[in-house]
Protein backbone atom coordinates (compact mmCIF):
# COMPACT_ATOMS: atom_id res chain seq x y z
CA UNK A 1 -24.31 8.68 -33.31
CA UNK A 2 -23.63 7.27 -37.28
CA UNK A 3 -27.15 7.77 -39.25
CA UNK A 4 -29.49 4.97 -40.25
CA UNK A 5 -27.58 2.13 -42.23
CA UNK A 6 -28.32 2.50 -45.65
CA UNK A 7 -26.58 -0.30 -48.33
CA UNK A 8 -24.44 1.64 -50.65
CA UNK A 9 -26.81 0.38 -53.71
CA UNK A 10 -29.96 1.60 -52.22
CA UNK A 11 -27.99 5.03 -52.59
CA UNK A 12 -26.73 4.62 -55.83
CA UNK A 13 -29.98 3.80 -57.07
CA UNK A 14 -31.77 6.93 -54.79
CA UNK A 15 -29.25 9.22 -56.70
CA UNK A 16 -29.25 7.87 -60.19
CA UNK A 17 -33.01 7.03 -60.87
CA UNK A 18 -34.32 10.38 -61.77
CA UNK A 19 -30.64 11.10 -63.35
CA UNK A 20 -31.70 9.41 -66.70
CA UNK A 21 -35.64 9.02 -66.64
CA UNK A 22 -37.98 12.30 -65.29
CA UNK A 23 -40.73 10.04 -65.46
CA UNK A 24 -40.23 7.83 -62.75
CA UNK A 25 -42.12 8.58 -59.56
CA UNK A 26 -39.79 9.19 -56.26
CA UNK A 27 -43.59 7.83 -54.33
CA UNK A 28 -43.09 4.26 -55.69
CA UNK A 29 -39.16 4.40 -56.07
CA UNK A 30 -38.75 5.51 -52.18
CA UNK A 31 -41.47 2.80 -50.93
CA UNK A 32 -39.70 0.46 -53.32
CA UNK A 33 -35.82 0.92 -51.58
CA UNK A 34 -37.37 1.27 -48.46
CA UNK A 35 -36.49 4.66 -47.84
CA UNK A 36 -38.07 8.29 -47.00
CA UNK A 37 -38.71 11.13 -49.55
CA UNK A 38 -36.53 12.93 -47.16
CA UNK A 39 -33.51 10.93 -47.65
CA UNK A 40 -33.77 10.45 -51.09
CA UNK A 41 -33.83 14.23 -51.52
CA UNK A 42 -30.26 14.42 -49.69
CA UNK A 43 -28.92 11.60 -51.68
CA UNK A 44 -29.54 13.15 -54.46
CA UNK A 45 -28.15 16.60 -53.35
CA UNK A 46 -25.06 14.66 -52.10
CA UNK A 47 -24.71 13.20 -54.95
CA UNK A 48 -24.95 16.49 -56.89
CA UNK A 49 -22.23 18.06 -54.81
CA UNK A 50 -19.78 15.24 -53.86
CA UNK A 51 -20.13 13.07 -56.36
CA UNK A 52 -20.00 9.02 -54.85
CA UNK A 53 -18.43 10.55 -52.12
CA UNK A 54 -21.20 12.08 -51.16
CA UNK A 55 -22.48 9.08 -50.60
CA UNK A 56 -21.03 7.06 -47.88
CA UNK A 57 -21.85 7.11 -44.15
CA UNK A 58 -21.20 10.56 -41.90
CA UNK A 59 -21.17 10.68 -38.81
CA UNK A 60 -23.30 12.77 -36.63
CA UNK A 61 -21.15 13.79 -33.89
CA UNK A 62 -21.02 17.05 -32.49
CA UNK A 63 -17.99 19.08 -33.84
CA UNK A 64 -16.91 19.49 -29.70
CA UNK A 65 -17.96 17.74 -27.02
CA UNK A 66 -17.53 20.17 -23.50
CA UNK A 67 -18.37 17.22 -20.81
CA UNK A 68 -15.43 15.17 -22.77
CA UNK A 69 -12.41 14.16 -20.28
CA UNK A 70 -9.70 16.64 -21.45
CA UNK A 71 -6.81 14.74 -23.14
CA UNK A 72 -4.21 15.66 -20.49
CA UNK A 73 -6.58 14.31 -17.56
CA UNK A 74 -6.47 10.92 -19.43
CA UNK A 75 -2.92 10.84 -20.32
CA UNK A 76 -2.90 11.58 -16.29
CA UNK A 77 -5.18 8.66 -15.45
CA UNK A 78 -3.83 6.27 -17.59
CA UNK A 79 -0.20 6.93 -16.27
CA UNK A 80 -1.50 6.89 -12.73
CA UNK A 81 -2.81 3.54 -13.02
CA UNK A 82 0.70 2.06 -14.99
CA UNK A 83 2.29 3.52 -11.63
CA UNK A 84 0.22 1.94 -8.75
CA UNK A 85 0.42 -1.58 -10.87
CA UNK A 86 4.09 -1.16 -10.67
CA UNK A 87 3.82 -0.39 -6.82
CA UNK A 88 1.63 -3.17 -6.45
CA UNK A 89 -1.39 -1.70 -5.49
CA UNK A 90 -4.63 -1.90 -6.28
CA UNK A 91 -5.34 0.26 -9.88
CA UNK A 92 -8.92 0.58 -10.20
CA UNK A 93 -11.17 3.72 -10.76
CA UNK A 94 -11.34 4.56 -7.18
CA UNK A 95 -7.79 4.48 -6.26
CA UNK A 96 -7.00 6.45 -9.61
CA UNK A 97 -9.49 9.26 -8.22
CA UNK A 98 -7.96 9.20 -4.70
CA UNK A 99 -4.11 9.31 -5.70
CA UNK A 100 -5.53 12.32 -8.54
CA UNK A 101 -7.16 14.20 -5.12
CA UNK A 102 -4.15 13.77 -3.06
CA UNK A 103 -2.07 15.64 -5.95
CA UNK A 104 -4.18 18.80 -5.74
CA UNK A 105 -6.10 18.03 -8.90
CA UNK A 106 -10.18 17.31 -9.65
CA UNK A 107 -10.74 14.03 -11.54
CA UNK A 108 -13.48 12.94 -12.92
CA UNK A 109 -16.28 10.87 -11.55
CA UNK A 110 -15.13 6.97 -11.14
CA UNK A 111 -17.38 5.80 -13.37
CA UNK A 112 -15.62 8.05 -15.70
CA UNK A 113 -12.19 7.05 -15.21
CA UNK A 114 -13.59 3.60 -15.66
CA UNK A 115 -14.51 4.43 -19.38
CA UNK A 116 -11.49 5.90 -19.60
CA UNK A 117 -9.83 2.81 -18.68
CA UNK A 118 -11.65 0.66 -20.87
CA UNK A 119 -11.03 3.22 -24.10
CA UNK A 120 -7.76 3.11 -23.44
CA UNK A 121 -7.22 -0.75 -23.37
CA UNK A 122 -6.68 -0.97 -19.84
CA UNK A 123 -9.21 -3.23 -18.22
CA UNK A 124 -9.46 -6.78 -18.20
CA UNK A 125 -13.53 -8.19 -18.39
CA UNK A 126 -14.27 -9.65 -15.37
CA UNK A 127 -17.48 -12.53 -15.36
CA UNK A 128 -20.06 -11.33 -13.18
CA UNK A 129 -19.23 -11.65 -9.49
CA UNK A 130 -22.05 -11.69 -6.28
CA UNK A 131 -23.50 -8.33 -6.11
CA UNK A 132 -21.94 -6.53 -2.76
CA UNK A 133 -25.29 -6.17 -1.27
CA UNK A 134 -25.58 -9.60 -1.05
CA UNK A 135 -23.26 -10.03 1.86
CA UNK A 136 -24.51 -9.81 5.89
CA UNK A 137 -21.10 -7.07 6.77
CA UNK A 138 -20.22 -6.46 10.50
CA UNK A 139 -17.80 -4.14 11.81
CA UNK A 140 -16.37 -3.76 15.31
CA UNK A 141 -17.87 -0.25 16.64
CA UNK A 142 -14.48 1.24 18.16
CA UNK A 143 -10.70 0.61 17.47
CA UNK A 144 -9.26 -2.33 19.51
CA UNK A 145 -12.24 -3.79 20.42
CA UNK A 146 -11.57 -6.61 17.74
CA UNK A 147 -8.43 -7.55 16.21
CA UNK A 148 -8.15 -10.16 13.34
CA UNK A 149 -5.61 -12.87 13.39
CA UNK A 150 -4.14 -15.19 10.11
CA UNK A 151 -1.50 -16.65 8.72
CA UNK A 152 -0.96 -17.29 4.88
CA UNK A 153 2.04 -19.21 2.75
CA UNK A 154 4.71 -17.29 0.88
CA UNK A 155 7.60 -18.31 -0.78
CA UNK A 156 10.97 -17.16 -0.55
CA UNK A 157 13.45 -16.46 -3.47
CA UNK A 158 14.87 -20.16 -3.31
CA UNK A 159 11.60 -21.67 -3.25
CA UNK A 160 10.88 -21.89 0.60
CA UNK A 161 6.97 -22.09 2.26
CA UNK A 162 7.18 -19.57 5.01
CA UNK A 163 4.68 -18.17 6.62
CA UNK A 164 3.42 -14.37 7.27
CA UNK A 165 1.17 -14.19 10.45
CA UNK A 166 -0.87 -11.00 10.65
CA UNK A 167 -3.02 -8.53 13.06
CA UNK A 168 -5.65 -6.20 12.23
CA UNK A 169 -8.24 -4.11 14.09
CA UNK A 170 -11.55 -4.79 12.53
CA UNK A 171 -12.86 -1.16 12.50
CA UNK A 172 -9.75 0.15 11.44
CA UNK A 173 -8.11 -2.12 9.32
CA UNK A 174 -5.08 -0.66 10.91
CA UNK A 175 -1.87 -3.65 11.02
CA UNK A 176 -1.33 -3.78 14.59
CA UNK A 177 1.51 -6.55 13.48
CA UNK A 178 3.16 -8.63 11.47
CA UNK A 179 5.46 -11.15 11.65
CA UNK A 180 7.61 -13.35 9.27
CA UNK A 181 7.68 -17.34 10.69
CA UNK A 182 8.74 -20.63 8.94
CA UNK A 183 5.58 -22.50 9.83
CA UNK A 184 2.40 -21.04 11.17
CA UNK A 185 2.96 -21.71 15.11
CA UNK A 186 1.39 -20.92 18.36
CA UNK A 187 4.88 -19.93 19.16
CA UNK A 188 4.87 -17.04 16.81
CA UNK A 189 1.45 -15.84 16.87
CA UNK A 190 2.03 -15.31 20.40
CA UNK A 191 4.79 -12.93 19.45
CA UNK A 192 3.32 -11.54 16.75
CA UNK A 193 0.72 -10.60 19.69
CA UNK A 194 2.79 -9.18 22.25
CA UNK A 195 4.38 -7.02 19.69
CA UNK A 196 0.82 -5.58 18.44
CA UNK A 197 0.28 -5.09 22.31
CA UNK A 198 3.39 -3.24 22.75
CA UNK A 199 2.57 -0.98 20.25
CA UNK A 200 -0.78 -0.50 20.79
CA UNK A 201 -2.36 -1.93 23.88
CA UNK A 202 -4.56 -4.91 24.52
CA UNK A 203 -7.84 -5.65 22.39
CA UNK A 204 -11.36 -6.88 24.00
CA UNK A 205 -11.48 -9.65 21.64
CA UNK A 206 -9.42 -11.64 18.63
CA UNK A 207 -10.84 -13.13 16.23
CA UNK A 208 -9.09 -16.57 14.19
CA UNK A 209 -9.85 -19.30 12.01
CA UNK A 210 -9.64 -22.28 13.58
CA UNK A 211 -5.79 -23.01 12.22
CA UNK A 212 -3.94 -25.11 15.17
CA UNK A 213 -1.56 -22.46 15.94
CA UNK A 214 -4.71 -20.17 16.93
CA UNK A 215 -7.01 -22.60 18.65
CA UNK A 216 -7.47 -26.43 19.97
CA UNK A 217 -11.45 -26.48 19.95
CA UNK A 218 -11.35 -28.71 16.56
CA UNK A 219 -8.71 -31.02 17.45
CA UNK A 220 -8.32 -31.69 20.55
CA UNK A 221 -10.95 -29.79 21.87
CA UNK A 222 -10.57 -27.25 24.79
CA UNK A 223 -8.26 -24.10 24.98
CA UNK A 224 -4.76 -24.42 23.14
CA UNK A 225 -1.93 -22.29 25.05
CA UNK A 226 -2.39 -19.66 22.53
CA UNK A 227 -5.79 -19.04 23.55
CA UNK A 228 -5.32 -19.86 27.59
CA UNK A 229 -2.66 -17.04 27.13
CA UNK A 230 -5.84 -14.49 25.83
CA UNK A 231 -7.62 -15.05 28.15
CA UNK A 232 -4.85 -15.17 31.18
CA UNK A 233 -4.70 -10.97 29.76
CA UNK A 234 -8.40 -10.52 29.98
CA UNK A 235 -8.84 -10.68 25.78
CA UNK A 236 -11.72 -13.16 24.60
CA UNK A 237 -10.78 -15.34 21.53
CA UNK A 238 -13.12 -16.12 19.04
CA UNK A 239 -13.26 -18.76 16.35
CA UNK A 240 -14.60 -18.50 12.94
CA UNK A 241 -17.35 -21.16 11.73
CA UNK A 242 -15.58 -23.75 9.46
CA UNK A 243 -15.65 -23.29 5.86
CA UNK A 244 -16.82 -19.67 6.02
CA UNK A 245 -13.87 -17.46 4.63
CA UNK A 246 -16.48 -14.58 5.02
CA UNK A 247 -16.47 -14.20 8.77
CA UNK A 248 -12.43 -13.42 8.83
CA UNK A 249 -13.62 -11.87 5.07
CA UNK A 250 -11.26 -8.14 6.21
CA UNK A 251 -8.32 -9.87 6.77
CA UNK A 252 -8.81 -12.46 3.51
CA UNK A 253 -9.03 -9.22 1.41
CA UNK A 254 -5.71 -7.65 2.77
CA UNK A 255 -3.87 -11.02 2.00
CA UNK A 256 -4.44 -10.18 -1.54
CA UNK A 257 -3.61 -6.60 -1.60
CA UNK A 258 -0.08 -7.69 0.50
CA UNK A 259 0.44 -10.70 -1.99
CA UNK A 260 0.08 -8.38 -4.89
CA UNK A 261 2.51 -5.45 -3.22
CA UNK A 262 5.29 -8.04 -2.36
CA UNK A 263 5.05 -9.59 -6.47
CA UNK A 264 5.81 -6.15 -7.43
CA UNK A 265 9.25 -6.80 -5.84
CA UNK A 266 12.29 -8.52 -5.52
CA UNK A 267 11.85 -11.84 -3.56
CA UNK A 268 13.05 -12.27 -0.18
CA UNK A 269 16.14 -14.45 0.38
CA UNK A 270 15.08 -14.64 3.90
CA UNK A 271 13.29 -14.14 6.96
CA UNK A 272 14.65 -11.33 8.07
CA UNK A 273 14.35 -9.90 4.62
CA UNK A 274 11.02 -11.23 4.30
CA UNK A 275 10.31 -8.75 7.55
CA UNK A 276 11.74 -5.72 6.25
CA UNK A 277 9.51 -5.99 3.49
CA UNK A 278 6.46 -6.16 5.99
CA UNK A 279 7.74 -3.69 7.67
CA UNK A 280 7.48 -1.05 4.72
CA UNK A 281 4.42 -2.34 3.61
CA UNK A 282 2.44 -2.06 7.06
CA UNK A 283 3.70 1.86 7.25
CA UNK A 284 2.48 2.11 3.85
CA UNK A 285 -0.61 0.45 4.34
CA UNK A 286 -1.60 2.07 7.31
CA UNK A 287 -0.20 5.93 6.80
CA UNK A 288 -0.36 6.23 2.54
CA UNK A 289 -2.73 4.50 1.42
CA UNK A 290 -6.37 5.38 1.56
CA UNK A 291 -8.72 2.88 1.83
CA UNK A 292 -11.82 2.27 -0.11
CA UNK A 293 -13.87 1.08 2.96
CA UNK A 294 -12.99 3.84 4.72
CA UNK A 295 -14.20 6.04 2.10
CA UNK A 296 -10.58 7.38 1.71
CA UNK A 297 -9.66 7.66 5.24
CA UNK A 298 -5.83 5.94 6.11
CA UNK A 299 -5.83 3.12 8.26
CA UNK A 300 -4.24 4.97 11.14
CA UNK A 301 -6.55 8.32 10.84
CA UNK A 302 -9.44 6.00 11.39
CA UNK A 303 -7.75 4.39 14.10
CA UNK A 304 -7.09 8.12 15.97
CA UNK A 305 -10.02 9.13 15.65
CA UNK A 306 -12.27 7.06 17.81
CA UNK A 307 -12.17 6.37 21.53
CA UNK A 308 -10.01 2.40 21.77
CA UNK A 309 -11.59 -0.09 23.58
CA UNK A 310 -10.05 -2.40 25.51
CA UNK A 311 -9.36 -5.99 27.51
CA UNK A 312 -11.44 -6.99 30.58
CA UNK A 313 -9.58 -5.94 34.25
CA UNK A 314 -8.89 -9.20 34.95
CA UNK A 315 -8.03 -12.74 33.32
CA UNK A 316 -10.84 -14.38 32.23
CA UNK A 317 -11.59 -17.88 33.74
CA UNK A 318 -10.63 -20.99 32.05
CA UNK A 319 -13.03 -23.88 31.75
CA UNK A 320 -11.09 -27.01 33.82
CA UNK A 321 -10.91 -30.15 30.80
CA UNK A 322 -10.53 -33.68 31.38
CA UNK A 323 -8.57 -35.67 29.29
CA UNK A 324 -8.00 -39.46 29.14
CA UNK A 325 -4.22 -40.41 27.85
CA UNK A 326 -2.08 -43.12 27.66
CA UNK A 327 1.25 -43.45 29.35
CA UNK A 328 4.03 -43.71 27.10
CA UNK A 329 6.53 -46.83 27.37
CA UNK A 330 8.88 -44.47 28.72
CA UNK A 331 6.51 -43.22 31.09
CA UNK A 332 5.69 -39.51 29.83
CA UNK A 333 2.42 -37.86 29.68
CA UNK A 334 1.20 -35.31 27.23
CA UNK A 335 -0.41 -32.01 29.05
CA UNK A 336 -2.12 -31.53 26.11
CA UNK A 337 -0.64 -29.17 23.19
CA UNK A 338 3.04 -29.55 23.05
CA UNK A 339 3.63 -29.70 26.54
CA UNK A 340 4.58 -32.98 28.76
CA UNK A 341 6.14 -34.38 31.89
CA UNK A 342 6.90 -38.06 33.20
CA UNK A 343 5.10 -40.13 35.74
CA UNK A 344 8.20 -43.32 35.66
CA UNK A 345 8.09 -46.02 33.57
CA UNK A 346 6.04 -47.89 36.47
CA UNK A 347 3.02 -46.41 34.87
CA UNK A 348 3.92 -47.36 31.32
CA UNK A 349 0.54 -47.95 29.38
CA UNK A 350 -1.90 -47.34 31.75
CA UNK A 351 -4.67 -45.44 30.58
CA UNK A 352 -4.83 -42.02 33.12
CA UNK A 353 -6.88 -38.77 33.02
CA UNK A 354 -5.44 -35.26 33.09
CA UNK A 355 -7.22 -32.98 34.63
CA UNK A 356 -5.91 -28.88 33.65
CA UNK A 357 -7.14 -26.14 34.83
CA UNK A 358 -5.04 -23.39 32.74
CA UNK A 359 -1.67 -24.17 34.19
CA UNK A 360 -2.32 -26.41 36.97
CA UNK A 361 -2.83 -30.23 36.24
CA UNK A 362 -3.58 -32.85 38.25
CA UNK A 363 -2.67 -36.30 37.15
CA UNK A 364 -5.11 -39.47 38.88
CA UNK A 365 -5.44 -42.67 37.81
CA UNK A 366 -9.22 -43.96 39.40
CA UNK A 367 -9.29 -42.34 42.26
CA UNK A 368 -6.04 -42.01 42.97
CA UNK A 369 -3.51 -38.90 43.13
CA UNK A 370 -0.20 -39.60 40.34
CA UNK A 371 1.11 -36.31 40.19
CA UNK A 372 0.12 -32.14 40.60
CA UNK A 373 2.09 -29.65 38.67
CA UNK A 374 2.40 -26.25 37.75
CA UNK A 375 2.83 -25.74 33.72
CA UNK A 376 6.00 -23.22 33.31
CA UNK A 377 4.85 -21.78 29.53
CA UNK A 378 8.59 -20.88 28.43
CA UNK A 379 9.33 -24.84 28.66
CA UNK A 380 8.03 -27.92 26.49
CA UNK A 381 8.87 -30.83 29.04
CA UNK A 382 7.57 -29.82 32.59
CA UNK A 383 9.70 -31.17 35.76
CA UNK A 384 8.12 -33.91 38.02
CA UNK A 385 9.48 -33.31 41.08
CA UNK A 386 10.51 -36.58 41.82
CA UNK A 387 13.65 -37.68 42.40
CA UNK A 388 16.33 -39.47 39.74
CA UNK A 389 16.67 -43.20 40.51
CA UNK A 390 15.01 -46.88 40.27
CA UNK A 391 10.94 -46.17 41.52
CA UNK A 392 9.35 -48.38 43.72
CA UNK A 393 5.79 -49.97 43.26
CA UNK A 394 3.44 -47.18 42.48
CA UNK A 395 1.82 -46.01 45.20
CA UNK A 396 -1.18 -43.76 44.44
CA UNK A 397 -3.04 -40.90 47.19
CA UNK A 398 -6.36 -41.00 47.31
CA UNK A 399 -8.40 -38.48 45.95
CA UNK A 400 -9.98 -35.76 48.53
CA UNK A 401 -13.39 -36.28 48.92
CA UNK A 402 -14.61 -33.32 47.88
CA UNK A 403 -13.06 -33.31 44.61
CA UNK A 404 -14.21 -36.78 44.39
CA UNK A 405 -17.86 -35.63 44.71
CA UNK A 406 -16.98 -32.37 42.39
CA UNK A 407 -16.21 -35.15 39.44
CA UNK A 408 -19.43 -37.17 39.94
């Protein structure tokens, strides 16, 4: 630490005034400059010695410092961070200390590394952010028994939106799965699902957003295939509350770190390129990399090291859903989501109700029977059964009577 600040004429004067005049008294000449007896004695001496030189500012650092970071462990720290920003990952303190471990060495505390950092021109002043203890965390107890599902944009090297659809388990932020889509689909997710499940069984429970690929509950209400499809292999979905990022908060995180590992490279002129990429990135992520939540532990040894958890034994029921539509001028119906059939142009514009029950539907219009049908999930348009050819006057069944009284 420098000494006390004292202006450079307030020395002059503190070694000149008894110079020239032995009278004056260094009582009234200290309290007059504002200065000790003390001080003007070594301004003087200094003065003496040195000359003006003497005079100017020292500083009172130690002549060694034993608790300093040795210069070779910064040269190391600072050339450890250059290297993860060029791999695209994350180049704080922390990771600096874990990548340091992992190459048989002892760094310093983070906190350290952190001033290190900031000597050495390295880190960027951030405005201050909610405190971490802020936030209300969860986390599922054992592997599998939640899984994560999302989708974000990217763009290809031409220019092109795809989209990256994504599984993780929520204790171990392991990637059970990614895949590379041009839209965010049902279609996809589903795949992007039965891959995870290849690889690693079935969860108890996924958890979404409610993005219409995922889930139907905020647009047309009711189950969407995607989720009738969960539940047909005993997993529960779950929906996020609208306009709360935090609840899906794990897999909002990862986006960035991906996002940030796939700028560090060459775009993709693809999908399938796009993929490979993933592909490298989910090994690394889940094998290399330790992660700060998991207080250094790799995705995949947290994973392994806890008992999985798993689907129910059977397929979870479906809640049956009514829904009024309107029959097309070329008499189709829509089954809801992107599946329909055809009742004949007879019924063209007549308001009727769909009844489903996961794949079964029942079509009625009052109390009347149209049409029953079994939904085949590989198809979009569903067969009606009835013969090719002009139709005669509609003619309607009447409804049982016990599903009549089931309705009222």
């Amino acid at each position: 630490m420098a000494e006390r600040w004292i202006p450079m004429e307030t020395r002059l004067s503190a070694a000149l005034a008894t110079r020239f005049d032995s009278e004056v008294s260094v009582t009234a000449l200290c309290a007059d400059l504002g200065i000790s007896r003390d001080t003007y004695y070594r301004l003087r001496a200094r003065f003496a010695d040195e000359g003006l030189e003497g005079l100017l500012g020292r500083s009172r650092r130690p002549a060694s410092s034993p608790s300093l970071t040795p210069p070779d462990m910064v040269s190391q720290i600072v050339a450890i961070r250059r290297e993860l920003a060029a791999e695209g990952w994350d180049a704080g303190a922390r990771s600096i200390g874990a990548r340091l471990r992992r190459r048989g060495l002892v760094p310093p505390s983070d906190r350290t590394i952190h001033r290190v950092l900031v000597r050495a021109g390295l880190v960027v002043a951030q405005p201050r952010k909610r405190p971490r203890s802020s936030f209300r965390r969860f986390e599922a107890a054992r592997p599998n028994q939640m899984w994560q599902l999302d989708g974000t944009s990217w763009k290809l090297a031409d220019g092109t939106k795809v989209t990256i659809v994504r599984l993780e388990d929520d204790c171990s932020r392991k990637i059970m799965s990614t895949r590379a889509a041009p839209n965010e689909n049902s279609t996809d997710a589903w795949e992007c699902m039965l891959t995870a499940m290849r690889r690693h069984g079935a969860p108890a429970a996924v958890l979404s957003d409610g993005g219409s690929a995922f889930t139907a509950r905020r647009t047309r209400g009711g189950l969407s295939d995607f989720e009738a499809l969960l539940r047909a292999h005993g997993i529960s979905p779950i929906v996020s509350s609208p306009h709360h990022p935090q609840t899906c908060g794990k897999k909002e995180r990862e986006w960035a770190t991906c996002a940030r590992w796939l700028t560090a490279r060459p775009p993709a002129h693809d999908l399938a390129a796009l993929q490979r990429q993933l592909d490298v990135y989910d090994a690394l992520y889940n094998t290399d990399r330790p992660h700060q939540a998991l207080h250094g532990q790799t995705p995949d040894q947290r994973y392994h090291a806890t008992a999985k958890d798993g689907p129910a034994d059977q397929p979870l029921p479906t809640p049956v859903r009514c829904t009024r539509v309107k029959v097309s001028t070329g008499g189709a119906v829509t089954l809801g989501n992107h599946y329909l059939t055809s009742v004949g142009t007879e019924w063209a514009h007549t308001h009727v109700d769909v009844i489903r029950d996961n794949l079964d539907v029942v079509i009625i219009h009052n109390d009347h029977i149209i049409q029953t049908l079994r939904i085949d999930p590989t198809r979009r348009y569903q067969p009606s059964g009835r013969k090719p050819g002009p139709r005669p006057k509609p003619r309607t069944t009447p409804l049982p009577a016990p599903l009549l009284s089931d309705m009222s």
